[in-house]
PDB file of N, CA and C in Angstrom:
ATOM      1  N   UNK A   1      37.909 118.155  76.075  1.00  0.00           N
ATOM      2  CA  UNK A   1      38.022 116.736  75.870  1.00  0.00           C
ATOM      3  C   UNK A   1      36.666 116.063  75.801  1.00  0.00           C
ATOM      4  N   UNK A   2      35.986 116.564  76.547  1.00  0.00           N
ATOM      5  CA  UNK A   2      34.744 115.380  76.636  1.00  0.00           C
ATOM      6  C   UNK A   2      34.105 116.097  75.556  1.00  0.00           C
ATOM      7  N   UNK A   3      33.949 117.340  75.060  1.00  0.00           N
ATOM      8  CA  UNK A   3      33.220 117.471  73.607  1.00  0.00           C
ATOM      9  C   UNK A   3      33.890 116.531  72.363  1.00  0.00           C
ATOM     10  N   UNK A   4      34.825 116.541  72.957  1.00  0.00           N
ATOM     11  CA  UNK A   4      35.268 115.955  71.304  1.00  0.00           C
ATOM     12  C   UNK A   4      35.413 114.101  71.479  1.00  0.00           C
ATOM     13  N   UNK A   5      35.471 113.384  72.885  1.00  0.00           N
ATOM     14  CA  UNK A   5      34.517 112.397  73.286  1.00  0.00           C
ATOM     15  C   UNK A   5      33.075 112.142  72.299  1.00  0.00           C
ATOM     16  N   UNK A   6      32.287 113.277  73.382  1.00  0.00           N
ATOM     17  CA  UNK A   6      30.852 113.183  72.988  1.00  0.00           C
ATOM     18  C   UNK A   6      30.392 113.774  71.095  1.00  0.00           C
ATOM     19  N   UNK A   7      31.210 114.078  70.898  1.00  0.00           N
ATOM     20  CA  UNK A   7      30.638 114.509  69.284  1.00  0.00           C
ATOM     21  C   UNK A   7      31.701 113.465  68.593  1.00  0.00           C
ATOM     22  N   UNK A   8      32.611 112.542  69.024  1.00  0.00           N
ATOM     23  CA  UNK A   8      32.938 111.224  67.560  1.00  0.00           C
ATOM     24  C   UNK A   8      32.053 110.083  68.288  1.00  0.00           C
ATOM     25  N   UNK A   9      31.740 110.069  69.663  1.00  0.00           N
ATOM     26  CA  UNK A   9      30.734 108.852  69.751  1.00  0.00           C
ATOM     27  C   UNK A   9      29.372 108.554  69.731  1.00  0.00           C
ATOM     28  N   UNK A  10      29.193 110.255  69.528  1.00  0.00           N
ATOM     29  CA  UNK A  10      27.742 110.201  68.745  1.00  0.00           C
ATOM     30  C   UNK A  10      27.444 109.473  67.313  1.00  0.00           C
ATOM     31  N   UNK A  11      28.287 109.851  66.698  1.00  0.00           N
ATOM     32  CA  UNK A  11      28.254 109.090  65.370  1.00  0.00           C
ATOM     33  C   UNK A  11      28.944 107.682  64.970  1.00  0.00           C
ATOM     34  N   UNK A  12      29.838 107.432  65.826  1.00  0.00           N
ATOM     35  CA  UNK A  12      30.836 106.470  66.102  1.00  0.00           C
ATOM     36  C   UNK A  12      29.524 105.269  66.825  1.00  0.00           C
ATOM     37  N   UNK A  13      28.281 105.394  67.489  1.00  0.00           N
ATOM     38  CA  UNK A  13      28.135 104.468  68.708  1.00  0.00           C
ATOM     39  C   UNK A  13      27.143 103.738  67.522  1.00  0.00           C
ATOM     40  N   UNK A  14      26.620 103.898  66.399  1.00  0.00           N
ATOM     41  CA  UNK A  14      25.544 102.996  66.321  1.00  0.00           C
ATOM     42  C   UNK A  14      26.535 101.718  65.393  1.00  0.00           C
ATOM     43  N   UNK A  15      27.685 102.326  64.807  1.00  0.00           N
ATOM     44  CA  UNK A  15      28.853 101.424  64.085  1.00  0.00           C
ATOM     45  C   UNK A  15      29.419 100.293  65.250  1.00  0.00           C
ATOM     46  N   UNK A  16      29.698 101.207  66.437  1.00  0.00           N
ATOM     47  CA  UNK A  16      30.691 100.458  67.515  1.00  0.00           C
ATOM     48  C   UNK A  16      29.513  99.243  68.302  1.00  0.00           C
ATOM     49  N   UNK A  17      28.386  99.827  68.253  1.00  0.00           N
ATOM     50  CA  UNK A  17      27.164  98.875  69.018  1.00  0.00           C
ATOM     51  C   UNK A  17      27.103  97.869  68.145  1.00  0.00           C
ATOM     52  N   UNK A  18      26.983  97.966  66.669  1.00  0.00           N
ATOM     53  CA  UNK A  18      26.855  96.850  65.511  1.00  0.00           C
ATOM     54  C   UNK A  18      27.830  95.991  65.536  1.00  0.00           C
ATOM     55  N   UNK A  19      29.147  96.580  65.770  1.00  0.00           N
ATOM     56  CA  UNK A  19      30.206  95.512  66.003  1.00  0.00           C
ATOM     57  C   UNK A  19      30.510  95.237  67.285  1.00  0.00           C
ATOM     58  N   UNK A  20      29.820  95.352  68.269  1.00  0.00           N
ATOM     59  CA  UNK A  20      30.323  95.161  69.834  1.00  0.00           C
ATOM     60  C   UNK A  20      28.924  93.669  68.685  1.00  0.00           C
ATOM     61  N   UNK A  21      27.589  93.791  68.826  1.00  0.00           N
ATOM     62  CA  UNK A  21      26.884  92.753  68.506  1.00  0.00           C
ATOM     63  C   UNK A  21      27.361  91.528  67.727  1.00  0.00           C
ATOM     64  N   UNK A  22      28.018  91.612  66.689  1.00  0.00           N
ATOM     65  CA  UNK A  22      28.783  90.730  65.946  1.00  0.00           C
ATOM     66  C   UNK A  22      30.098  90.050  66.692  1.00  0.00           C
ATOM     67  N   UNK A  23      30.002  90.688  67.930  1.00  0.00           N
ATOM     68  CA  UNK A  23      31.847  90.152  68.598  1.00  0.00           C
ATOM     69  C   UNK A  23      30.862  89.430  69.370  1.00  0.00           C
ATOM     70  N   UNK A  24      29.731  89.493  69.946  1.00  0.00           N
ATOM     71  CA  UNK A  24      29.189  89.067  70.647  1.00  0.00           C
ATOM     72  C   UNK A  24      28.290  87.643  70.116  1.00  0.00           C
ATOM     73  N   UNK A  25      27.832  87.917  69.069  1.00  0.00           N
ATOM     74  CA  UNK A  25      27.393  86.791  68.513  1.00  0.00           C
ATOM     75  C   UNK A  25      28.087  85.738  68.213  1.00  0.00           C
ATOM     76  N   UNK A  26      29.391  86.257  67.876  1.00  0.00           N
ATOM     77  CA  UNK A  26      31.093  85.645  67.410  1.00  0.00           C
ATOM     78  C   UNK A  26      31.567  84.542  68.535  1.00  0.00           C
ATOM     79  N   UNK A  27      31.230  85.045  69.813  1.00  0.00           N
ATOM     80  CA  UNK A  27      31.975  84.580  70.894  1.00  0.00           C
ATOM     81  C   UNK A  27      31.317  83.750  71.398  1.00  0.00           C
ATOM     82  N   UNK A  28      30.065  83.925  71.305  1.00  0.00           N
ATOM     83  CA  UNK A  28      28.859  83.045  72.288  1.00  0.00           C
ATOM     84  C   UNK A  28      29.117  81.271  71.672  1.00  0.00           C
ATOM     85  N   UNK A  29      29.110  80.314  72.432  1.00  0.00           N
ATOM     86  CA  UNK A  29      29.671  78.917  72.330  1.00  0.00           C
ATOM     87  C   UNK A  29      28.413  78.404  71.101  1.00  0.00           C
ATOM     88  N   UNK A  30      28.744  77.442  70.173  1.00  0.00           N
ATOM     89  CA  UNK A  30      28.274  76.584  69.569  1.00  0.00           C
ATOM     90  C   UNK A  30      26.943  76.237  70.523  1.00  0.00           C
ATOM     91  N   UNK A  31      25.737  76.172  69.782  1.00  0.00           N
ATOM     92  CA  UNK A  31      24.662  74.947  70.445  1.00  0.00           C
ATOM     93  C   UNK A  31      25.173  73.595  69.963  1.00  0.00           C
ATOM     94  N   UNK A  32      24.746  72.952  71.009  1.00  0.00           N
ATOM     95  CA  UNK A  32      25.627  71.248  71.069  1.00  0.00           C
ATOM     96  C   UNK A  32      24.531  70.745  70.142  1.00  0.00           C
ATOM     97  N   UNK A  33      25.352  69.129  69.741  1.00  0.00           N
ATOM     98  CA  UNK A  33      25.039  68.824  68.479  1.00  0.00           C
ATOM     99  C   UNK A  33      23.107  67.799  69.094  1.00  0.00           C
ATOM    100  N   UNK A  34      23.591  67.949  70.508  1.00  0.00           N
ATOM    101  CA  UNK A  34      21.452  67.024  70.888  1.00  0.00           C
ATOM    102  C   UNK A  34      21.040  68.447  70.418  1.00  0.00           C
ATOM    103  N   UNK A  35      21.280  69.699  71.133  1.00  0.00           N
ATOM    104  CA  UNK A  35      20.414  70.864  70.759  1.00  0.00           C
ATOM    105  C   UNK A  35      19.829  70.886  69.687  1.00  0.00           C
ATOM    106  N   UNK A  36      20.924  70.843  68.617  1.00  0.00           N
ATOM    107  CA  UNK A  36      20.499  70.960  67.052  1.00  0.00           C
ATOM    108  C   UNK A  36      19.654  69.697  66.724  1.00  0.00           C
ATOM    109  N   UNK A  37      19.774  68.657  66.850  1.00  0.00           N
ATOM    110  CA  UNK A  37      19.073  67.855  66.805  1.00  0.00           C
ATOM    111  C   UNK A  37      17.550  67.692  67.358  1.00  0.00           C
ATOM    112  N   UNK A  38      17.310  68.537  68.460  1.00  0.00           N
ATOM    113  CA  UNK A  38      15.866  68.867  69.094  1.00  0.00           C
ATOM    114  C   UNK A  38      15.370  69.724  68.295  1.00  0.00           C
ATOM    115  N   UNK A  39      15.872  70.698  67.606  1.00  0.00           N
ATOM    116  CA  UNK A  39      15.388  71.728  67.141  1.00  0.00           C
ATOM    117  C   UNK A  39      15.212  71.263  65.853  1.00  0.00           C
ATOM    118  N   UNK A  40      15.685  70.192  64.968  1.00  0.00           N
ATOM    119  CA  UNK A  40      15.813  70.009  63.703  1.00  0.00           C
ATOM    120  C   UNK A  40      14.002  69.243  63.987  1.00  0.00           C
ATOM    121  N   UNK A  41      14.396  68.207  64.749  1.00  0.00           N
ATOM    122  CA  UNK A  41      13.348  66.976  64.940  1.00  0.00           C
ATOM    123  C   UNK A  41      11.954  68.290  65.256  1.00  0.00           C
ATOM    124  N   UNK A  42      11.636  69.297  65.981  1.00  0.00           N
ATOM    125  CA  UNK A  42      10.620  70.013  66.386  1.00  0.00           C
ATOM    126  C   UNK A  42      10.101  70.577  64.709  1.00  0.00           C
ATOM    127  N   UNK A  43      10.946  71.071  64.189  1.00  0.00           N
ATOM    128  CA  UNK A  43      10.530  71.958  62.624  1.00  0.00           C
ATOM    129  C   UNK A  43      10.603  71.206  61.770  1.00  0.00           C
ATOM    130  N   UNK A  44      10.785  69.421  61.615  1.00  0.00           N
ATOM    131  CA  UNK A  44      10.369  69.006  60.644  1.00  0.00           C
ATOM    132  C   UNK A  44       9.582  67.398  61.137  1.00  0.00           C
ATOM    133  N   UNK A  45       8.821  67.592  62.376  1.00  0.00           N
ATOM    134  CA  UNK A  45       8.135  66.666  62.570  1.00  0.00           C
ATOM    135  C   UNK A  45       7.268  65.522  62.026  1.00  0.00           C
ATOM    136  N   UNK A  46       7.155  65.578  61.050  1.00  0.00           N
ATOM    137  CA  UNK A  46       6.610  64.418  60.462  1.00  0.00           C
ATOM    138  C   UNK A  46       7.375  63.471  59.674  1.00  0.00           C
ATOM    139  N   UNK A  47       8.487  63.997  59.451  1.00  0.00           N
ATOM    140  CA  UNK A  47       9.878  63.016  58.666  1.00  0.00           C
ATOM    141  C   UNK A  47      10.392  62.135  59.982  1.00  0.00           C
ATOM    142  N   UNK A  48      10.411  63.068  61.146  1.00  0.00           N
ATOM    143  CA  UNK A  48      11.154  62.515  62.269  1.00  0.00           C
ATOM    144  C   UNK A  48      10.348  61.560  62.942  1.00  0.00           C
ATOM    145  N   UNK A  49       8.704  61.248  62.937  1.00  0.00           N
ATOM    146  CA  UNK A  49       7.926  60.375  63.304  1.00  0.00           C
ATOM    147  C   UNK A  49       8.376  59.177  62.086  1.00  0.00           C
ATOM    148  N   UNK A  50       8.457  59.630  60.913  1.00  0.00           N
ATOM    149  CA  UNK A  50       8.338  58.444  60.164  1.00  0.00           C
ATOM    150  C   UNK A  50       9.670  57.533  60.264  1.00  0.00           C
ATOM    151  N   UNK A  51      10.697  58.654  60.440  1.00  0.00           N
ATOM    152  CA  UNK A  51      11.972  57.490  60.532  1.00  0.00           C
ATOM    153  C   UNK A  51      11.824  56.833  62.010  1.00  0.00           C
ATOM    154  N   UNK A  52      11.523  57.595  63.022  1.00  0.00           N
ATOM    155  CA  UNK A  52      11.325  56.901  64.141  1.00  0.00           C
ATOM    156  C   UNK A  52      10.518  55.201  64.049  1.00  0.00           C
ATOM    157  N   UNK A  53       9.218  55.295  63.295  1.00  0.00           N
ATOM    158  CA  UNK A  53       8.669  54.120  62.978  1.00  0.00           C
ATOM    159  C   UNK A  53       9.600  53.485  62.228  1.00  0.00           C
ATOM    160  N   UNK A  54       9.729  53.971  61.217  1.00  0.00           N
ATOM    161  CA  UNK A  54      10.537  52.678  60.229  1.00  0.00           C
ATOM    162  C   UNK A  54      11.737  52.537  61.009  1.00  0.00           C
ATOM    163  N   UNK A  55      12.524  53.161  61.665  1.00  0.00           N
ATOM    164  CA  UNK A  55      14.012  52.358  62.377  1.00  0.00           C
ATOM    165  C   UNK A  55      12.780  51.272  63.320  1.00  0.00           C
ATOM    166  N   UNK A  56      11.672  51.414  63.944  1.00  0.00           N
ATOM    167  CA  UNK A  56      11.490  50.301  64.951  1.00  0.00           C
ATOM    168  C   UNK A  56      10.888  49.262  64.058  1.00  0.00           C
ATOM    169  N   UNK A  57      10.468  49.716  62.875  1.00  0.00           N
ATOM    170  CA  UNK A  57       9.836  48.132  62.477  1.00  0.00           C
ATOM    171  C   UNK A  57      10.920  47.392  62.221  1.00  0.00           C
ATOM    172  N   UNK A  58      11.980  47.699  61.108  1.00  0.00           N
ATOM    173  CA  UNK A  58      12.676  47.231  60.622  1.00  0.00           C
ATOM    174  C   UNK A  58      13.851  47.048  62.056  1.00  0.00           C
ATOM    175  N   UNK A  59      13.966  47.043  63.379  1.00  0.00           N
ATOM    176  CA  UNK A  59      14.542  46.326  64.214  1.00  0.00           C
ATOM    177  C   UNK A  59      13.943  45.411  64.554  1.00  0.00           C
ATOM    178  N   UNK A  60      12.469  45.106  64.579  1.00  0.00           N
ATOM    179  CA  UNK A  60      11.239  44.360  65.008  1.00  0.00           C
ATOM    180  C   UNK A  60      11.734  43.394  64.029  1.00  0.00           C
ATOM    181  N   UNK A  61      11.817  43.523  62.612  1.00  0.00           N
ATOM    182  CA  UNK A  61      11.725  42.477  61.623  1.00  0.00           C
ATOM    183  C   UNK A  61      12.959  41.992  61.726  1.00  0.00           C
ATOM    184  N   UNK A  62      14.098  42.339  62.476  1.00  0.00           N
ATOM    185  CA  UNK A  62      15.781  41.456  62.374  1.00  0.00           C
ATOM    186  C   UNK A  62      15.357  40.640  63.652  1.00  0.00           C
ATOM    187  N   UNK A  63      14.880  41.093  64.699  1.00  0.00           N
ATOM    188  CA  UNK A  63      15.087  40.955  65.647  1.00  0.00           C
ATOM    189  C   UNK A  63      13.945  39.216  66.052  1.00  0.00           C
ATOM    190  N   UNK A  64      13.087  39.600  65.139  1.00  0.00           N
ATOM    191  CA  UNK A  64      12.126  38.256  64.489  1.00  0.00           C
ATOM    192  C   UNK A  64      12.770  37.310  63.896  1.00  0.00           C
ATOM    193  N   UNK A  65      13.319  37.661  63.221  1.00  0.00           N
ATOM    194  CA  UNK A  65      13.816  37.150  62.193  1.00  0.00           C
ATOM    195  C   UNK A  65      15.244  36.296  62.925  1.00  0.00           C
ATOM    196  N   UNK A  66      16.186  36.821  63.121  1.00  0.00           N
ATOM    197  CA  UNK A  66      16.789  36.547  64.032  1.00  0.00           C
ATOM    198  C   UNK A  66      16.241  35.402  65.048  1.00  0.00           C
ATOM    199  N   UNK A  67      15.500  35.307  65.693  1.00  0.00           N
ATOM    200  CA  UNK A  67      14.563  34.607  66.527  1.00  0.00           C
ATOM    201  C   UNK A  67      14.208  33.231  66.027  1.00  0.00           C
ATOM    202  N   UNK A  68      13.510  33.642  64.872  1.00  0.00           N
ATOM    203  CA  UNK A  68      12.879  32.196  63.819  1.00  0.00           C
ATOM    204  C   UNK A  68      14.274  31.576  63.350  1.00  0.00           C
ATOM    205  N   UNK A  69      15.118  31.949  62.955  1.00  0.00           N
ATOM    206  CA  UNK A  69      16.555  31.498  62.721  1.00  0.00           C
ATOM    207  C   UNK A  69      16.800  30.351  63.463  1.00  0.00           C
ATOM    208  N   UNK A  70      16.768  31.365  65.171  1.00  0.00           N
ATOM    209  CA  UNK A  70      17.898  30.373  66.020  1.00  0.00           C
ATOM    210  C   UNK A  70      17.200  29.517  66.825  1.00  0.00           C
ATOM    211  N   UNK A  71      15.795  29.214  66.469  1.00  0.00           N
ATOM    212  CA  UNK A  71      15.337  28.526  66.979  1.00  0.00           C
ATOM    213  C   UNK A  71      15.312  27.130  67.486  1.00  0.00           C
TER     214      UNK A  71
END
């Protein structure tokens, strides 16, 4: 018994390890959607500075604006 074990999982283990890896990759939970978002903002840093500025000016300019209005 254990020869015939050890001689189909010799050849059997690097198939069964590849798919034990894929069940495993399969199963492991979603990264949450801030995660993805940290990681997006880190690898494309200079888009993410610029919208950062332009969302604050353009709240600066309602928020002025707004102001001079209700004066």
């Amino acid at each position: 018994m254990s020869t015939e074990s050890s001689s189909t999982a010799t050849p059997e283990s690097p198939v069964s390890e590849s798919t034990n890896q894929q069940v495993l990759t399969s199963t492991e939970p979603k990264p949450s959607y801030v995660k993805l978002a940290m990681r997006n903002m880190v690898r494309k840093r200079g888009t993410s500075i610029y919208h950062f500025f332009l969302t604050t000016v353009g709240l600066l300019a309602v928020l002025i604006g707004l102001a001079y209005l209700t004066r």
